[in-house]
Protein backbone atom coordinates (compact mmCIF):
# COMPACT_ATOMS: atom_id res chain seq x y z
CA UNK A 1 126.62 160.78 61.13
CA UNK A 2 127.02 157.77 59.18
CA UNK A 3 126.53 154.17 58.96
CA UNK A 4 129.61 151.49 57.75
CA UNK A 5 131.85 153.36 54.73
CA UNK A 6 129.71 157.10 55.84
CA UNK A 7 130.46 155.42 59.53
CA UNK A 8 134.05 155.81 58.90
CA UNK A 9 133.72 158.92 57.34
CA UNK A 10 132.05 160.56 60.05
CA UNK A 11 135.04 159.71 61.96
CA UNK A 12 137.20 160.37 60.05
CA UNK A 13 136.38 164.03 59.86
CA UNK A 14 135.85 164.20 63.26
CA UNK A 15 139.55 163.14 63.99
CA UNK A 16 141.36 165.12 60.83
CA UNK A 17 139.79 168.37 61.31
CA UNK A 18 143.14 171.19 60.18
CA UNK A 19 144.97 168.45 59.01
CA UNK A 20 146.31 170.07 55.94
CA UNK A 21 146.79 166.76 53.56
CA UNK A 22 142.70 166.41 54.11
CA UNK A 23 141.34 170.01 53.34
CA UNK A 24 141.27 170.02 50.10
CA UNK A 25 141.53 173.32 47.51
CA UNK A 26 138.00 174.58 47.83
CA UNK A 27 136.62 176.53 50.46
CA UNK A 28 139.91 177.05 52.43
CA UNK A 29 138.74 179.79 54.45
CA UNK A 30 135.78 177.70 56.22
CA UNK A 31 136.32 175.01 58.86
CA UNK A 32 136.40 171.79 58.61
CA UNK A 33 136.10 171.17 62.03
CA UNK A 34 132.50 169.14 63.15
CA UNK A 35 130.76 169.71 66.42
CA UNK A 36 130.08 166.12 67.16
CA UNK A 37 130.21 162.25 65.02
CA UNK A 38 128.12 159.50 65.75
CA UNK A 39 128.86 156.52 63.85
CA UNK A 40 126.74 153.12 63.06
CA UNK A 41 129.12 150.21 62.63
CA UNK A 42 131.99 152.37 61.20
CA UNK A 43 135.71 151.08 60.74
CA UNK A 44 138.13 152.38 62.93
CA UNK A 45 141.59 150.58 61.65
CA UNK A 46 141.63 148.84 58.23
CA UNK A 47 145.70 147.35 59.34
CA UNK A 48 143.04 145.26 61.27
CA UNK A 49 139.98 144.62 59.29
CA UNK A 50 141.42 141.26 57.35
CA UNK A 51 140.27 138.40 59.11
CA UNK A 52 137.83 139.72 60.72
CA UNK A 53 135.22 141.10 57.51
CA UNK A 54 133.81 138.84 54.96
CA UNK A 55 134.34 141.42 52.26
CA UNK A 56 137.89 143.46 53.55
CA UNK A 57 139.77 141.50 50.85
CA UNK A 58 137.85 142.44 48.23
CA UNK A 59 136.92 145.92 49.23
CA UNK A 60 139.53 147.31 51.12
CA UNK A 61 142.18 146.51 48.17
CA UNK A 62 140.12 148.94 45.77
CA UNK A 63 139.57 151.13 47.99
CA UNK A 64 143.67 151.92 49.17
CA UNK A 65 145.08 150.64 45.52
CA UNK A 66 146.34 147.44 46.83
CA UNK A 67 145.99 144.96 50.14
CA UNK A 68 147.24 145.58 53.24
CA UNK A 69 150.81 144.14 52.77
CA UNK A 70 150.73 146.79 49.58
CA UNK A 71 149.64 149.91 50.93
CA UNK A 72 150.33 149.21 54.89
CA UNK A 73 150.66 152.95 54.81
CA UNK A 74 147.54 153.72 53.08
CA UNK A 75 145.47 151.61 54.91
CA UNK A 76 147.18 153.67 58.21
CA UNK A 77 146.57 156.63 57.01
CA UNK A 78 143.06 156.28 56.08
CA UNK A 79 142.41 154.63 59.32
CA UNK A 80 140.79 157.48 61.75
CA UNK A 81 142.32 155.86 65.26
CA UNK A 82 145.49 156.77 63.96
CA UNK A 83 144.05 160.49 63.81
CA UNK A 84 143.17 160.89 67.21
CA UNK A 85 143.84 163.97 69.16
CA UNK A 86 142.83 166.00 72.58
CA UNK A 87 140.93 167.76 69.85
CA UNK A 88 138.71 165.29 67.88
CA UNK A 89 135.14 165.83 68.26
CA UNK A 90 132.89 164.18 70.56
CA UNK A 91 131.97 160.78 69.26
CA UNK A 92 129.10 158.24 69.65
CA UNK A 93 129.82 154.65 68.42
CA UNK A 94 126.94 152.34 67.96
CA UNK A 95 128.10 148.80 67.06
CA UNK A 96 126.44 145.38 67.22
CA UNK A 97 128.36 142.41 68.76
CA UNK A 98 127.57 139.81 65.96
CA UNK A 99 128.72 142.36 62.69
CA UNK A 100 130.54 140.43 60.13
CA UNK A 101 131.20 143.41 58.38
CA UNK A 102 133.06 145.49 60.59
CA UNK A 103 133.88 143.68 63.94
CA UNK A 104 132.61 145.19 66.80
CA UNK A 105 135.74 145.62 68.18
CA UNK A 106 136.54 148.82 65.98
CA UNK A 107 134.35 150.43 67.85
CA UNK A 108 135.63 149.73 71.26
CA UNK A 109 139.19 150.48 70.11
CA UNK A 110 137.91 154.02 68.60
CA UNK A 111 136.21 154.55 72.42
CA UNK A 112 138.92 153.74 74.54
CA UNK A 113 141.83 155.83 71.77
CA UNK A 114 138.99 158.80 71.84
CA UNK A 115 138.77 158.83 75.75
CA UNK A 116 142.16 157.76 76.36
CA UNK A 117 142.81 161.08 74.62
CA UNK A 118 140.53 162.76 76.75
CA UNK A 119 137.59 163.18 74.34
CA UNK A 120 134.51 162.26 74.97
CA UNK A 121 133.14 159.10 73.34
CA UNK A 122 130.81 156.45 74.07
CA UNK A 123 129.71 153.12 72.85
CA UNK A 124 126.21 151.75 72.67
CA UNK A 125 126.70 148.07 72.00
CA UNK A 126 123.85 146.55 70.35
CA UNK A 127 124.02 142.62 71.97
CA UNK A 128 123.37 140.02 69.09
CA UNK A 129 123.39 142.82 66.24
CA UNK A 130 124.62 142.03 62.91
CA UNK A 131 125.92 144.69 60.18
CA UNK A 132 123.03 147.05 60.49
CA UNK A 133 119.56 147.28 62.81
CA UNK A 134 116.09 146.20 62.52
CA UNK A 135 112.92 146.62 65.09
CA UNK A 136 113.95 147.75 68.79
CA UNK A 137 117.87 147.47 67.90
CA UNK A 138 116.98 150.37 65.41
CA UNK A 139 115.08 152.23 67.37
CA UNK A 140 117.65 151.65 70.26
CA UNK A 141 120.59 153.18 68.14
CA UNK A 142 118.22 156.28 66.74
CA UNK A 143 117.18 157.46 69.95
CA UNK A 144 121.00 157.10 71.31
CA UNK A 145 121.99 158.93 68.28
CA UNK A 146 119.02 161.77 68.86
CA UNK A 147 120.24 162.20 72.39
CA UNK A 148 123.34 162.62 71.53
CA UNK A 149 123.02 165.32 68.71
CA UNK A 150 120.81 167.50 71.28
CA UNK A 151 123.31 167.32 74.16
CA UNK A 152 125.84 168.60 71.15
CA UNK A 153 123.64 170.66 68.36
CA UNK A 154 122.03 174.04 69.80
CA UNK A 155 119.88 175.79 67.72
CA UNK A 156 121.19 179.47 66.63
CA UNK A 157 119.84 181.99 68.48
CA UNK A 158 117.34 184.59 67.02
């Protein structure tokens, strides 16, 4: 779980899971495979964040080494909707229609990829939401998200 950059994280990991170039040196023997992602106003594809973020031009460029017409194929490969697969994780994308950090639309894009791959994913779309919840939104997009772990997280057995 995450929420904007630990948005994209969380779905990130749940699309790379085995992907060699993303396990690291440590700890080779465990999994890096999660059981489920939700994600709060996470990024899907940064080819598509300029224009459309008051801050991708000034973030995004530190973050790959360079702007998109630089690193085209950073910004691809750190994209997760490029990663998707008939094994990503189940996802949960929560995503207000009025975010001027992340447009809205990533989410909808991640969705449809996720279940056009035949994972399952859903969107909650927070109407009127900015970058972030307050009052009902919030507790709207934490009760979603508690759902949503308990149809996915069992407890070990004793």
């Amino acid at each position: 779980m995450g929420a904007s950059a630990g948005g994209h994280l969380a779905l990130f990991l749940g699309v790379t899971e085995g992907i060699q170039q993303f396990e690291g040196e440590a700890n080779l023997n465990q999994s890096s495979r999660v059981t489920c992602v939700v994600s709060f106003s996470g990024p899907s594809d940064f080819t598509k964040s300029y224009g459309k973020s008051v801050d991708a031009h000034e973030v995004l460029p530190l973050f790959f080494g360079g702007n998109l017409e630089e690193k085209r194929r950073e910004h691809i490969i750190g994209s997760p909707l490029y990663w998707v697969t008939p094994g990503a994780a189940p996802t949960l994308c929560i995503h207000g229609t009025e975010d001027n950090y992340v447009a809205f639309e990533q989410a909808t894009w991640m969705v449809d990829r996720l279940q056009s791959s035949a994972v399952e994913a859903k969107l909650l779309t927070i109407p009127g939401a900015g970058h972030g919840f307050k009052g009902a939104d919030a507790d709207k997009a934490e009760e979603a998200m508690f759902a949503f772990f308990a149809s996915h997280l069992k407890p070990p057995t004793p």
